[in-house]
PDB file of N, CA and C in Angstrom:
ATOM      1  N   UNK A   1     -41.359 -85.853  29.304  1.00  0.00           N
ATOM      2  CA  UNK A   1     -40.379 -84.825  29.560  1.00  0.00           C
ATOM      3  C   UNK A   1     -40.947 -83.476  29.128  1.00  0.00           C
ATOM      4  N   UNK A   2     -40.385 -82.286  29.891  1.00  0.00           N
ATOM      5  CA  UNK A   2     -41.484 -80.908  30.160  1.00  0.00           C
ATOM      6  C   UNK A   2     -40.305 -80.505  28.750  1.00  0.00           C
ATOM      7  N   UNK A   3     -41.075 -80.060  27.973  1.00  0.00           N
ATOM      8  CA  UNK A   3     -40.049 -78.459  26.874  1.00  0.00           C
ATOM      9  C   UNK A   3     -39.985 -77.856  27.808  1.00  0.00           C
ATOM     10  N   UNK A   4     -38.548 -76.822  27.400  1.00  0.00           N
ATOM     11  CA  UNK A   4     -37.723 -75.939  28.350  1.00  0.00           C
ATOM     12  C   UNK A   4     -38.744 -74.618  27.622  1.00  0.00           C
ATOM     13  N   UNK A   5     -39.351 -74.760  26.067  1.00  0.00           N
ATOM     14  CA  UNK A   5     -39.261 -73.686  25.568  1.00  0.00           C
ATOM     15  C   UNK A   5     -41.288 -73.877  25.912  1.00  0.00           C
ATOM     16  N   UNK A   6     -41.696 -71.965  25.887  1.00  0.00           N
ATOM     17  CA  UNK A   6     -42.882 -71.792  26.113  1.00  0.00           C
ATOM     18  C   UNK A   6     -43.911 -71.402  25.038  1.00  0.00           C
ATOM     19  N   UNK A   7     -43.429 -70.767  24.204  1.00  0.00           N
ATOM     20  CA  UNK A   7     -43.318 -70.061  22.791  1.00  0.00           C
ATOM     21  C   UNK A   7     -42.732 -70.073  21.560  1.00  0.00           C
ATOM     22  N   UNK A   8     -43.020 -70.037  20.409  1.00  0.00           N
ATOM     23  CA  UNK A   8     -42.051 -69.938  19.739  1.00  0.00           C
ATOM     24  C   UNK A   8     -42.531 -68.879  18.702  1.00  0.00           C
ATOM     25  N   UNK A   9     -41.233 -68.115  17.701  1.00  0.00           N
ATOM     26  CA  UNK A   9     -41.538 -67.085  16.823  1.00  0.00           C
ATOM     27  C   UNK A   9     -41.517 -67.546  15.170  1.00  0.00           C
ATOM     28  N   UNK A  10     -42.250 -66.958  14.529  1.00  0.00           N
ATOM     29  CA  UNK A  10     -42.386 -67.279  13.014  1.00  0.00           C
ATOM     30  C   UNK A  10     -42.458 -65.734  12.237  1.00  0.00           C
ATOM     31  N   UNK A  11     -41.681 -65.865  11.465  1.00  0.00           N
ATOM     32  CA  UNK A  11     -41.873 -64.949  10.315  1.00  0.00           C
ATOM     33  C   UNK A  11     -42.493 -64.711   9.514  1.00  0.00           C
ATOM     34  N   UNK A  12     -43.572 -63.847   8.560  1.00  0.00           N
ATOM     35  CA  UNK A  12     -44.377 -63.833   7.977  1.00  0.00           C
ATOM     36  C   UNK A  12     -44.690 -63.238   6.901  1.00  0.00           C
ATOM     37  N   UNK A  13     -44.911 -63.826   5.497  1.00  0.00           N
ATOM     38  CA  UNK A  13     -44.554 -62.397   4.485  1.00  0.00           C
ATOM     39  C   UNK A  13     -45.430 -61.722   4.174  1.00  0.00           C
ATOM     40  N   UNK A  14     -46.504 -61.807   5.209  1.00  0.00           N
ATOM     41  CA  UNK A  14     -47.664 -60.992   4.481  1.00  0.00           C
ATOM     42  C   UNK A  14     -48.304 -60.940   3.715  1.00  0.00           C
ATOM     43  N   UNK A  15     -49.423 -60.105   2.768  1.00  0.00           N
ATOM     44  CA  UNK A  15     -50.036 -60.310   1.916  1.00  0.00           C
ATOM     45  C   UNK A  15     -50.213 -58.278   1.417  1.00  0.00           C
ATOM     46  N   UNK A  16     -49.183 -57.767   0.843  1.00  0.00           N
ATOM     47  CA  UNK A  16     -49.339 -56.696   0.710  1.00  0.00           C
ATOM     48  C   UNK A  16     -50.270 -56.093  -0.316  1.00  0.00           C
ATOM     49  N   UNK A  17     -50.462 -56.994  -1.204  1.00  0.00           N
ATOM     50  CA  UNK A  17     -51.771 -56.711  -2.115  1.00  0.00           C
ATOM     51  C   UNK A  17     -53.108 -56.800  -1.215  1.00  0.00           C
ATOM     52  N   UNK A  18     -53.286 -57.325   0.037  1.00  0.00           N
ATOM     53  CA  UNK A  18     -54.683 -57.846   0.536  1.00  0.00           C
ATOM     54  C   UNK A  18     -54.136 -56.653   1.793  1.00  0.00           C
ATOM     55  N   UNK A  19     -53.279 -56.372   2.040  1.00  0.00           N
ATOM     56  CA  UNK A  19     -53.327 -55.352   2.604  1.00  0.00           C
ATOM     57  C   UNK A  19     -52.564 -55.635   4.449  1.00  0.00           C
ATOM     58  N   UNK A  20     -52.134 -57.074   4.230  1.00  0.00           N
ATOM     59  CA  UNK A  20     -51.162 -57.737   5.498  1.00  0.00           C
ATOM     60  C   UNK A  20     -49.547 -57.191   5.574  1.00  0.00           C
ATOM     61  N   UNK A  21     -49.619 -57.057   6.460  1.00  0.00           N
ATOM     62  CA  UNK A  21     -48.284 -56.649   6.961  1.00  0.00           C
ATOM     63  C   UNK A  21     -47.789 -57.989   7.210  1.00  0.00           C
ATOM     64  N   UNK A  22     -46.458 -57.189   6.903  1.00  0.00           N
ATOM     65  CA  UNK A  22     -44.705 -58.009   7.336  1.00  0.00           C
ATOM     66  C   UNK A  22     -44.692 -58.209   8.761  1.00  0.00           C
ATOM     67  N   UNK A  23     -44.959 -59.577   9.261  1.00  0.00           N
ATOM     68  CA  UNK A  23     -45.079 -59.748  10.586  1.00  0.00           C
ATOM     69  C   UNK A  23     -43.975 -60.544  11.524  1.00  0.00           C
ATOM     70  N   UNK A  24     -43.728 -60.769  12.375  1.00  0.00           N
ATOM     71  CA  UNK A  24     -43.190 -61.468  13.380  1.00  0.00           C
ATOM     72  C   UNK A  24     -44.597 -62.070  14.662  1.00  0.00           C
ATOM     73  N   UNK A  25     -44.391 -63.556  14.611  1.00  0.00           N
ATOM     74  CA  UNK A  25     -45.756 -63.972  15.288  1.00  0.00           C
ATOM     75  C   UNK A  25     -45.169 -64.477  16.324  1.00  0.00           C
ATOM     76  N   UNK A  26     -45.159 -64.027  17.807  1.00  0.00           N
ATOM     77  CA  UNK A  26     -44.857 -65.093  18.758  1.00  0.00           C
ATOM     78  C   UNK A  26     -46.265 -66.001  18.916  1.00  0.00           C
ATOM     79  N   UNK A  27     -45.756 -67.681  18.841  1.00  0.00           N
ATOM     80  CA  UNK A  27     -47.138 -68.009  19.649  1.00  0.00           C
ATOM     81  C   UNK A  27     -46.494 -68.783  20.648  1.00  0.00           C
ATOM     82  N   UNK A  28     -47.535 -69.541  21.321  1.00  0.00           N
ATOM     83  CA  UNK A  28     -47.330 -70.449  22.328  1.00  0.00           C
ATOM     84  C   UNK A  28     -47.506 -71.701  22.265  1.00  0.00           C
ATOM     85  N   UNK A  29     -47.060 -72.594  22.965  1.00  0.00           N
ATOM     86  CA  UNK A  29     -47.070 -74.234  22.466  1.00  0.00           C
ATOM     87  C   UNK A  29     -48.136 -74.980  21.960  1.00  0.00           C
ATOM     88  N   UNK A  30     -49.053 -74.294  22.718  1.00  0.00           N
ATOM     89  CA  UNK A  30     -50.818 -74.508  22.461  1.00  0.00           C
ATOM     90  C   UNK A  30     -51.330 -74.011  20.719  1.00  0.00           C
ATOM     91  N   UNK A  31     -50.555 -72.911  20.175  1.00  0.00           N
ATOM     92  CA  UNK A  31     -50.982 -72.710  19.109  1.00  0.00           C
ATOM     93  C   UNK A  31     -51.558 -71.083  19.055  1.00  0.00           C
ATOM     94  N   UNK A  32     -51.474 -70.338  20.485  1.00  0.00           N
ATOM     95  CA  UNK A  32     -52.364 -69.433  20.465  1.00  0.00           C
ATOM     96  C   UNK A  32     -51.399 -68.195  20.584  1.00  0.00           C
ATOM     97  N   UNK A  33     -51.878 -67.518  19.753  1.00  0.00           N
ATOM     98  CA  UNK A  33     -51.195 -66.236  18.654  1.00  0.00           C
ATOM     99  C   UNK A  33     -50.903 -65.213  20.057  1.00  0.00           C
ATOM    100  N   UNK A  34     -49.571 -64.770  20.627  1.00  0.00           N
ATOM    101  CA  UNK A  34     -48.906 -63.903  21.839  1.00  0.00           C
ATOM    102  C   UNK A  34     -49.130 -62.369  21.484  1.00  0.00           C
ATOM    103  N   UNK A  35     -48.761 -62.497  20.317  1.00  0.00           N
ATOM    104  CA  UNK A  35     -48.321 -60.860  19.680  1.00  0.00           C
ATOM    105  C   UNK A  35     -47.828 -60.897  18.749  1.00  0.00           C
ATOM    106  N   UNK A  36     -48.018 -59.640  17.657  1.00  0.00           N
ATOM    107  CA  UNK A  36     -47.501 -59.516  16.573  1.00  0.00           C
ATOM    108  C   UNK A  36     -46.713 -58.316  16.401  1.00  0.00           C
ATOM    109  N   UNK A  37     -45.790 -58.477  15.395  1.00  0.00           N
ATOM    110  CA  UNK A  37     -44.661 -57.301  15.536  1.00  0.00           C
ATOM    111  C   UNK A  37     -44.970 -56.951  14.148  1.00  0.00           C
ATOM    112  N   UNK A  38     -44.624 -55.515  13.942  1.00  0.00           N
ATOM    113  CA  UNK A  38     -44.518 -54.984  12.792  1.00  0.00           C
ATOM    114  C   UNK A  38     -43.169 -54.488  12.586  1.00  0.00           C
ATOM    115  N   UNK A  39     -43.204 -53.659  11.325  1.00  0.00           N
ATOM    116  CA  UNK A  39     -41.676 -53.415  11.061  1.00  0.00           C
ATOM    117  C   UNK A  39     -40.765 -52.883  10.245  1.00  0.00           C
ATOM    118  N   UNK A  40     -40.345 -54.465   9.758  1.00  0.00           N
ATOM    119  CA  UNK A  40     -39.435 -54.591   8.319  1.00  0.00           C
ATOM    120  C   UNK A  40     -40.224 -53.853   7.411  1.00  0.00           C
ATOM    121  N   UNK A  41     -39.622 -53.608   6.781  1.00  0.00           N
ATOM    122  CA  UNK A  41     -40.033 -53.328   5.043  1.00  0.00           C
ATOM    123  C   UNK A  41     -39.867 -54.105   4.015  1.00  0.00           C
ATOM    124  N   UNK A  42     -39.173 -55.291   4.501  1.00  0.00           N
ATOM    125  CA  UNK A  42     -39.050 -56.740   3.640  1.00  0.00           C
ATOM    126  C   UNK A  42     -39.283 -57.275   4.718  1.00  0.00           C
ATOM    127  N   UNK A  43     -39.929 -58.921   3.731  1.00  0.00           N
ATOM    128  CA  UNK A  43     -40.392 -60.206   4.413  1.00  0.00           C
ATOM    129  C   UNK A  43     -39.283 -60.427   5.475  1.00  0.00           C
ATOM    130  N   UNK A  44     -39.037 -60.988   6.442  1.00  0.00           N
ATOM    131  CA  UNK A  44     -38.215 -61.862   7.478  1.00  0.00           C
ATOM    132  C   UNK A  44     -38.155 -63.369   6.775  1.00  0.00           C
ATOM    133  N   UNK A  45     -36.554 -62.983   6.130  1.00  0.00           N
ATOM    134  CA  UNK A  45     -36.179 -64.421   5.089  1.00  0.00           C
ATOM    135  C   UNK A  45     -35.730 -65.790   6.386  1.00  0.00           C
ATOM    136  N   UNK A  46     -35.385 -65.181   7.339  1.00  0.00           N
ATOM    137  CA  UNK A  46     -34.145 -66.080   8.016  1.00  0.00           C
ATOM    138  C   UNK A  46     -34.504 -65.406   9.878  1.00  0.00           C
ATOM    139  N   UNK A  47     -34.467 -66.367  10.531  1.00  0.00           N
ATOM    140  CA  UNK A  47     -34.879 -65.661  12.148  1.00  0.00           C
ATOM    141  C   UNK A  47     -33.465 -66.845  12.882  1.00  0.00           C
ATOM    142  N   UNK A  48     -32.914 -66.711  13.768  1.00  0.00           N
ATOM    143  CA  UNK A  48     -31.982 -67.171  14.368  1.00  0.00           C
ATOM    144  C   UNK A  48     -32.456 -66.936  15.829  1.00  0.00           C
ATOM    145  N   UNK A  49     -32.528 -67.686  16.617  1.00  0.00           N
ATOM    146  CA  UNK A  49     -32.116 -67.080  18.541  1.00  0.00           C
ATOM    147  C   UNK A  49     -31.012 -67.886  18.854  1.00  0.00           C
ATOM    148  N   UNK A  50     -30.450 -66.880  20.281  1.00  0.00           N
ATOM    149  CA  UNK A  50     -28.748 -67.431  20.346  1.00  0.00           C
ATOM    150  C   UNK A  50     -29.118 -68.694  21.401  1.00  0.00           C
ATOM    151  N   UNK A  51     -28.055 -69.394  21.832  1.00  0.00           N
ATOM    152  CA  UNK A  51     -28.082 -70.598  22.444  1.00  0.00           C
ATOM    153  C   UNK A  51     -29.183 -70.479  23.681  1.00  0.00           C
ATOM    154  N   UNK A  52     -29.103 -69.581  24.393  1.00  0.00           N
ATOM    155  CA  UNK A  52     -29.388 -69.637  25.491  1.00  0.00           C
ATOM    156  C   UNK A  52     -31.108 -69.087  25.215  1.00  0.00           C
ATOM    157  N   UNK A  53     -31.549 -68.471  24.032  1.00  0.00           N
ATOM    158  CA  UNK A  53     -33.115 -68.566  23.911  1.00  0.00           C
ATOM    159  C   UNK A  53     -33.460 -67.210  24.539  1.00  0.00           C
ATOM    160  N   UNK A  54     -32.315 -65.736  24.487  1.00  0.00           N
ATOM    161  CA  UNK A  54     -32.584 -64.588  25.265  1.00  0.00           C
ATOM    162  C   UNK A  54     -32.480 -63.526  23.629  1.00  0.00           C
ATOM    163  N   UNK A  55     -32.438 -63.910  22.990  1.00  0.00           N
ATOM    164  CA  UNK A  55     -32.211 -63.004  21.472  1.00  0.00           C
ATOM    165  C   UNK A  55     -32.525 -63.696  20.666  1.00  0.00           C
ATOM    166  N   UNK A  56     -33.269 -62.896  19.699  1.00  0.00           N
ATOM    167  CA  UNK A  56     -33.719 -63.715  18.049  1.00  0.00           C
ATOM    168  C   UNK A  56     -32.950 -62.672  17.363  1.00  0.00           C
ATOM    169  N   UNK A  57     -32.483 -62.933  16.420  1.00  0.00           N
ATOM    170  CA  UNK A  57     -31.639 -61.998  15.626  1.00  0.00           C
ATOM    171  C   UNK A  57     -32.785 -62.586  14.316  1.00  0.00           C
ATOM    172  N   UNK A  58     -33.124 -61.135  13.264  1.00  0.00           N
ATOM    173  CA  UNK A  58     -34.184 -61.271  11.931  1.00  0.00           C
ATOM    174  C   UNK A  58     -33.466 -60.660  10.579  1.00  0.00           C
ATOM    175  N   UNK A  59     -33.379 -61.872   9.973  1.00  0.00           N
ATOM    176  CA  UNK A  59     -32.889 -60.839   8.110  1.00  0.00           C
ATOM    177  C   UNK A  59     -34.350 -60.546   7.238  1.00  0.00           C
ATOM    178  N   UNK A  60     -34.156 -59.367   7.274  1.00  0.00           N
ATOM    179  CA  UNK A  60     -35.124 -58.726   6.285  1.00  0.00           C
ATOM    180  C   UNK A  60     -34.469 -57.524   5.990  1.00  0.00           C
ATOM    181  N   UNK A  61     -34.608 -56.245   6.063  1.00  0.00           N
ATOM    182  CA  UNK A  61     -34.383 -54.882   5.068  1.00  0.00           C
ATOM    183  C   UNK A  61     -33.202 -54.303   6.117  1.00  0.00           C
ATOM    184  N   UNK A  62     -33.437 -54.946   7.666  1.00  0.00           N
ATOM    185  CA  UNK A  62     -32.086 -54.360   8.018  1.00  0.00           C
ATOM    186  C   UNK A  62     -32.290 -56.039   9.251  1.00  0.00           C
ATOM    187  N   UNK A  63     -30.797 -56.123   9.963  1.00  0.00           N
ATOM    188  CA  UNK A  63     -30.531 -57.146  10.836  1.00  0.00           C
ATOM    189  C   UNK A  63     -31.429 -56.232  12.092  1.00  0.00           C
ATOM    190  N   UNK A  64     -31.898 -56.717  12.799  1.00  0.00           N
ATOM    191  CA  UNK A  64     -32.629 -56.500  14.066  1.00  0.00           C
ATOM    192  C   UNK A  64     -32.619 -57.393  15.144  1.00  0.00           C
ATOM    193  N   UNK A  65     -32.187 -57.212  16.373  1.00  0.00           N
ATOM    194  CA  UNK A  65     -32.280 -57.877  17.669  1.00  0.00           C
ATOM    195  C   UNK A  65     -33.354 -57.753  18.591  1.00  0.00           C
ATOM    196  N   UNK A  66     -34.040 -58.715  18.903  1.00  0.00           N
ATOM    197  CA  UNK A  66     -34.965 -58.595  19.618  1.00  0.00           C
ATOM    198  C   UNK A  66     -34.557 -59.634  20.915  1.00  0.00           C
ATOM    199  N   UNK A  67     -35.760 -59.052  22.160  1.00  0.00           N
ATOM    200  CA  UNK A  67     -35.089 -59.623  23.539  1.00  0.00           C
ATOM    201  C   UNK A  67     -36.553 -60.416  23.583  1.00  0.00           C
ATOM    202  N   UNK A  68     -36.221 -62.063  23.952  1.00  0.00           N
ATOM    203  CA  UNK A  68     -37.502 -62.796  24.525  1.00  0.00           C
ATOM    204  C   UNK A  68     -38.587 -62.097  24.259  1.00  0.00           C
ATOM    205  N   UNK A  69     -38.780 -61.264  24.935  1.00  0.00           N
ATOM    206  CA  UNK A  69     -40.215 -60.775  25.131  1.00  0.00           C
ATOM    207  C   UNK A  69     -40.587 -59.613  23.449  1.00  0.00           C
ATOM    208  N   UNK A  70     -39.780 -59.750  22.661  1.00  0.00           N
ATOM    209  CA  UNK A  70     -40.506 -59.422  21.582  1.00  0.00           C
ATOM    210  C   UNK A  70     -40.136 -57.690  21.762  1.00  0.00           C
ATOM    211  N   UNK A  71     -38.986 -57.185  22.176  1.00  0.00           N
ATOM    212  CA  UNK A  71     -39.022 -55.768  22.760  1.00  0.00           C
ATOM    213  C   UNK A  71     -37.599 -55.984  21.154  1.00  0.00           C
ATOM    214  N   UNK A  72     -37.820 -54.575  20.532  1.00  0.00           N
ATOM    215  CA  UNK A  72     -36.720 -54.289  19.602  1.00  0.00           C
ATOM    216  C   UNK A  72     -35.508 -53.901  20.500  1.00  0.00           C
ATOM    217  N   UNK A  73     -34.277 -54.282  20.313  1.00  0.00           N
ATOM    218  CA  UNK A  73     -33.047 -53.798  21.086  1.00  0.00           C
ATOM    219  C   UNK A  73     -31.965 -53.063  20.486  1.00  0.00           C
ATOM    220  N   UNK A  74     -31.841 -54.023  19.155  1.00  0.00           N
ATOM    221  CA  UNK A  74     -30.558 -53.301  18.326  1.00  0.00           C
ATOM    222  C   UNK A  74     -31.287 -53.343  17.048  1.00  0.00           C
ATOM    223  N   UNK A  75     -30.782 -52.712  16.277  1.00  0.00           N
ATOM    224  CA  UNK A  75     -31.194 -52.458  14.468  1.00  0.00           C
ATOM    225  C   UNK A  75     -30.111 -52.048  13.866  1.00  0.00           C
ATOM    226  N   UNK A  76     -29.265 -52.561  12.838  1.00  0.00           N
ATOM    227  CA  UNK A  76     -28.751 -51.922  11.850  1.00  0.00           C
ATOM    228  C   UNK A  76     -29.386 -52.300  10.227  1.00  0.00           C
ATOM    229  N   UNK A  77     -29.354 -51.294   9.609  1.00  0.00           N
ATOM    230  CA  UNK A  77     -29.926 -51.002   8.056  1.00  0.00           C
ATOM    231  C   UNK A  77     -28.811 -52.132   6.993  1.00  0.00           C
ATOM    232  N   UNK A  78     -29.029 -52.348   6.341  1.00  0.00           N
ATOM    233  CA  UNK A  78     -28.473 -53.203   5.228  1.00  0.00           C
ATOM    234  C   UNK A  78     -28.444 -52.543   3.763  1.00  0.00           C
ATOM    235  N   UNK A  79     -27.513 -52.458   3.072  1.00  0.00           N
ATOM    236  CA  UNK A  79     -27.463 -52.246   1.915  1.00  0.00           C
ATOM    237  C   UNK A  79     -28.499 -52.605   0.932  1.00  0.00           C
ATOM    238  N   UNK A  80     -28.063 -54.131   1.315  1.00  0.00           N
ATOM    239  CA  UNK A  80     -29.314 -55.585   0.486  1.00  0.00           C
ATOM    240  C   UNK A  80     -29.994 -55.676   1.312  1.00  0.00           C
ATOM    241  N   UNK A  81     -31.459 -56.803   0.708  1.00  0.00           N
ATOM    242  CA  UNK A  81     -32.423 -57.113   1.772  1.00  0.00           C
ATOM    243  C   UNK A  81     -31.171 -58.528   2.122  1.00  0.00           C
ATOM    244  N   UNK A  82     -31.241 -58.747   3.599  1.00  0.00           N
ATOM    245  CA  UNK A  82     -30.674 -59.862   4.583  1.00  0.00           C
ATOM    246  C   UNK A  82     -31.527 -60.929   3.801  1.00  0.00           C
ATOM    247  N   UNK A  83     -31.161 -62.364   3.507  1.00  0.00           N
ATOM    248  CA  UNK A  83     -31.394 -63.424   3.250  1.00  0.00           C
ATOM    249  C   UNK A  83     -31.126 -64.483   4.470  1.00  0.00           C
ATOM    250  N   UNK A  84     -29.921 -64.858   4.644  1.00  0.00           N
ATOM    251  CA  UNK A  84     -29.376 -65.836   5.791  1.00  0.00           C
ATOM    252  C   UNK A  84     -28.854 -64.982   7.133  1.00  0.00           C
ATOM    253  N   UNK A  85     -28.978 -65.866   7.713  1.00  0.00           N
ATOM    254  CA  UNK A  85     -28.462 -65.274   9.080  1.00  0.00           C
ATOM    255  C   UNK A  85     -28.070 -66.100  10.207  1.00  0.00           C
ATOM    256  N   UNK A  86     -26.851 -66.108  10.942  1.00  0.00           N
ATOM    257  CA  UNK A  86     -26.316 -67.022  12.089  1.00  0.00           C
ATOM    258  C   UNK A  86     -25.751 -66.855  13.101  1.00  0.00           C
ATOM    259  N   UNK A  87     -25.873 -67.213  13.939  1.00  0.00           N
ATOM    260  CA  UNK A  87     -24.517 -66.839  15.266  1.00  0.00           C
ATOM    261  C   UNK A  87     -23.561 -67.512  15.312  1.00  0.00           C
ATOM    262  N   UNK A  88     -22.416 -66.997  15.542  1.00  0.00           N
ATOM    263  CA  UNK A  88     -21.389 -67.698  15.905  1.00  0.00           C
ATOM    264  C   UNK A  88     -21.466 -68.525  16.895  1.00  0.00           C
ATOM    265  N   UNK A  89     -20.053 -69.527  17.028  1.00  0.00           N
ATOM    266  CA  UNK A  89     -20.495 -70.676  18.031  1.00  0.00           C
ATOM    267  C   UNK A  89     -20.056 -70.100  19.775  1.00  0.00           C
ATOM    268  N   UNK A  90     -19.729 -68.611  19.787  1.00  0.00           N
ATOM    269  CA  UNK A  90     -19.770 -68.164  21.213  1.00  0.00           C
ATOM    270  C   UNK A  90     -20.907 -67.047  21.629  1.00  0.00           C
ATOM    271  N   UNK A  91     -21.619 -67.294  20.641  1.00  0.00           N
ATOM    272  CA  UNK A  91     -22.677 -65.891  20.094  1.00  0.00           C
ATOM    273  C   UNK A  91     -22.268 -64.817  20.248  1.00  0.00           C
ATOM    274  N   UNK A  92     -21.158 -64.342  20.028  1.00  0.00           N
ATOM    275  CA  UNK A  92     -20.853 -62.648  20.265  1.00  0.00           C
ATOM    276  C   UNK A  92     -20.794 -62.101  19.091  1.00  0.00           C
ATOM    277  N   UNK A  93     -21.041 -62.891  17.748  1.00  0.00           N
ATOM    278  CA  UNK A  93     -20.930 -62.150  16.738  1.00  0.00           C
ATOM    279  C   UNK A  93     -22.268 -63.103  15.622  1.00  0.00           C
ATOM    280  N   UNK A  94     -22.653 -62.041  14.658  1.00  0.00           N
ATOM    281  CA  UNK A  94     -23.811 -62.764  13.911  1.00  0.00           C
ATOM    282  C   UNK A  94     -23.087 -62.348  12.183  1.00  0.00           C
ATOM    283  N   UNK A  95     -23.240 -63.705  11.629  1.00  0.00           N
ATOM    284  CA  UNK A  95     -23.372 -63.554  10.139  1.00  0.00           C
ATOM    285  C   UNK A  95     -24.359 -63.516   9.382  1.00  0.00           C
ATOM    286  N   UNK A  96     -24.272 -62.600   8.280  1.00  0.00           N
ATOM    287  CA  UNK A  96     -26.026 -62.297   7.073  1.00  0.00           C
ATOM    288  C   UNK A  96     -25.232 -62.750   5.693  1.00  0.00           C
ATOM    289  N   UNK A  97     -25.907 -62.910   5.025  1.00  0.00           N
ATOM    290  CA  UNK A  97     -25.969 -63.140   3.586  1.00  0.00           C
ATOM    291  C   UNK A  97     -26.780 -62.572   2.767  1.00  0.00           C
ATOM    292  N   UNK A  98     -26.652 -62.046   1.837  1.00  0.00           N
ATOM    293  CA  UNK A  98     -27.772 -60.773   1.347  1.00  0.00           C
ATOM    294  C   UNK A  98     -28.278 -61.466  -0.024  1.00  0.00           C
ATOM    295  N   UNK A  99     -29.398 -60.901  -0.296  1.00  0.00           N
ATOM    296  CA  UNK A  99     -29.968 -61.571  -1.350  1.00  0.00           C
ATOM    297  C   UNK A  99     -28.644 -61.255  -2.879  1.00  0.00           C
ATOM    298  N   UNK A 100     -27.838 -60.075  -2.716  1.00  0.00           N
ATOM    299  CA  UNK A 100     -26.655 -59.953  -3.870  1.00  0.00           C
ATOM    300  C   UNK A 100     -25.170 -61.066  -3.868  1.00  0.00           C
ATOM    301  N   UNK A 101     -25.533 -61.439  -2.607  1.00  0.00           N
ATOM    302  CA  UNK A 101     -24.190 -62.655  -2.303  1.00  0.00           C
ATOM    303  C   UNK A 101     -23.412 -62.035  -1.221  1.00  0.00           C
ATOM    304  N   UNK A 102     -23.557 -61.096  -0.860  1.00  0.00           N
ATOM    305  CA  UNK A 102     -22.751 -60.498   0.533  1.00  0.00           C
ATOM    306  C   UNK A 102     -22.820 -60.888   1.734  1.00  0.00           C
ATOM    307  N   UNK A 103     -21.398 -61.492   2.087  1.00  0.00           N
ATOM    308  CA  UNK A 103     -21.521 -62.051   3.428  1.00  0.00           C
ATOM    309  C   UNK A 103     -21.171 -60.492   4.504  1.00  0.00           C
ATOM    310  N   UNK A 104     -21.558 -60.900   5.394  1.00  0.00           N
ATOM    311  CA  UNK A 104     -21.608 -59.541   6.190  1.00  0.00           C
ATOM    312  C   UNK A 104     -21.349 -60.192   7.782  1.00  0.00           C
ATOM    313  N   UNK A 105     -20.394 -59.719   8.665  1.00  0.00           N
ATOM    314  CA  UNK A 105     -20.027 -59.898  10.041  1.00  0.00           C
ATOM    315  C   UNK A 105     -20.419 -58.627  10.952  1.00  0.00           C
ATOM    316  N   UNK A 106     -21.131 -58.960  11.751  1.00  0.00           N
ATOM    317  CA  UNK A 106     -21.769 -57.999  12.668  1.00  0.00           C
ATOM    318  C   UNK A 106     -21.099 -58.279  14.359  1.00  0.00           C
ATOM    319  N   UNK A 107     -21.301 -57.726  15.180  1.00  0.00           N
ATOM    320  CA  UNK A 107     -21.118 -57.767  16.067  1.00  0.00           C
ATOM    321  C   UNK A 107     -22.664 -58.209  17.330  1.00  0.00           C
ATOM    322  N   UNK A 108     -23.037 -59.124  18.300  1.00  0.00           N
ATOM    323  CA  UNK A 108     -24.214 -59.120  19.010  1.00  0.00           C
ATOM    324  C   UNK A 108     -25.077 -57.901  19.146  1.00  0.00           C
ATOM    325  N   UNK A 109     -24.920 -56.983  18.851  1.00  0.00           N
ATOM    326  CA  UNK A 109     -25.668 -55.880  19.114  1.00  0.00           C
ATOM    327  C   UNK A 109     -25.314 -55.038  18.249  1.00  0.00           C
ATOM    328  N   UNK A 110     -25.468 -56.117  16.510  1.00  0.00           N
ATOM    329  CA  UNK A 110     -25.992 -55.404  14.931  1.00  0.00           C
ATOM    330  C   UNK A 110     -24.952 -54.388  14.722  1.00  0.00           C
ATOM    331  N   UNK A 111     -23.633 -54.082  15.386  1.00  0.00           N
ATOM    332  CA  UNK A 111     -22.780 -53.126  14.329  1.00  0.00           C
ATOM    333  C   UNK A 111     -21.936 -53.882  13.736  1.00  0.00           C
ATOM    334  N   UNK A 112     -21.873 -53.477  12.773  1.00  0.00           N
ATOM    335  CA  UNK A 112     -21.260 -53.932  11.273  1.00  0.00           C
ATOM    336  C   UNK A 112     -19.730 -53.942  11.904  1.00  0.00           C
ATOM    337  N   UNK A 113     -19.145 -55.214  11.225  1.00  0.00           N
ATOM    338  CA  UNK A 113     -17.622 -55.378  11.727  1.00  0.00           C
ATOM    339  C   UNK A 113     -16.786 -55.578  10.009  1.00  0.00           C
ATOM    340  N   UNK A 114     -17.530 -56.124   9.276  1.00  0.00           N
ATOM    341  CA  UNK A 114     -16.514 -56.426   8.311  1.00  0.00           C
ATOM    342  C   UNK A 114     -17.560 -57.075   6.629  1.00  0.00           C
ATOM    343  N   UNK A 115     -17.315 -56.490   5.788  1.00  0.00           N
ATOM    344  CA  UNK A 115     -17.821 -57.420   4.328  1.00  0.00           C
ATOM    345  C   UNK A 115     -16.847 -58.795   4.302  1.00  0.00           C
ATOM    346  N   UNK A 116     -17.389 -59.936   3.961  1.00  0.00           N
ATOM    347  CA  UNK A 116     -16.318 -61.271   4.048  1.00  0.00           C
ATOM    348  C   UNK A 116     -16.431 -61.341   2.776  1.00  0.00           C
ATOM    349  N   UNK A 117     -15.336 -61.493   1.889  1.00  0.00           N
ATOM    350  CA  UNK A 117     -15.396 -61.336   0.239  1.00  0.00           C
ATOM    351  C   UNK A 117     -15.579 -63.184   0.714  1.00  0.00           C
ATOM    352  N   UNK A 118     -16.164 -63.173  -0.466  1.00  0.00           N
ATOM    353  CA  UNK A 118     -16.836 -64.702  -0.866  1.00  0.00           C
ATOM    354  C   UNK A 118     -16.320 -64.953  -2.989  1.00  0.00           C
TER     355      UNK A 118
END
C-alpha cells in the first residue's frame, strides 16, 4: 500500500554554541533533506499539521502557520515560549500551552481568542 504522505517535517534545536540555527527540516520519505527554515528565536517544542496535511501549526517564541510547501502564512508573538500545541477536532481553532502553564485559544490563522484559566 502507497503512503498518501511525500515528506515529512521535524523540528530542530540547534546548536547555538556551535553556531546552528533553530530549524524546521522538511525531508522526504527517502531521507533526503527538502529545505530548511529559519526563524524562531526558540527551539520548535511541539509541530502539529491539521487533518487534511495543508498546515503545520509550530510552538516556539511565537505560534506560526505554515502552508505544505514550507511558505510562512500566519504568525502571532507569545508572551511565553509555546510548549504544546493542537487543533481542534474541526481545525478552525488551535490550542498552546506555554512553558509558564498558560493555556491559550487561537483562532486557524494564529489570532488570539482567549487565555483558558487552568
Amino acid at each position: 500500500m502507497a503512503s498518501r504522505w511525500t515528506f515529512f517535517v521535524a523540528g530542530d534545536y540547534g546548536q547555538k554554541e556551535n553556531g546552528i540555527e533553530l530549524l524546521l527540516h522538511f525531508w522526504n520519505i527517502d531521507g533526503t533533506l527538502l529545505k530548511s527554515i529559519h526563524g524562531s528565536k526558540a527551539e520548535y517544542r511541539n509541530i502539529r499539521w491539521n487533518k487534511n496535511g495543508d498546515y503545520l501549526a509550530t510552538a516556539s517564541d511565537a505560534l506560526r502557520i505554515w502552508s505544505k510547501d514550507g511558505q510562512l502564512i500566519y504568525v502571532s508573538k507569545s508572551e511565553d515560549l509555546l510548549w504544546g500545541i493542537d487543533w481542534d477536532s474541526q481545525y478552525k481553532n488551535i490550542i498552546t500551552y506555554s512553558e509558564k502553564g498558560k493555556i491559550i485559544l487561537w483562532t486557524y490563522n494564529a489570532n488570539f481568542v482567549k487565555d483558558i484559566d487552568n
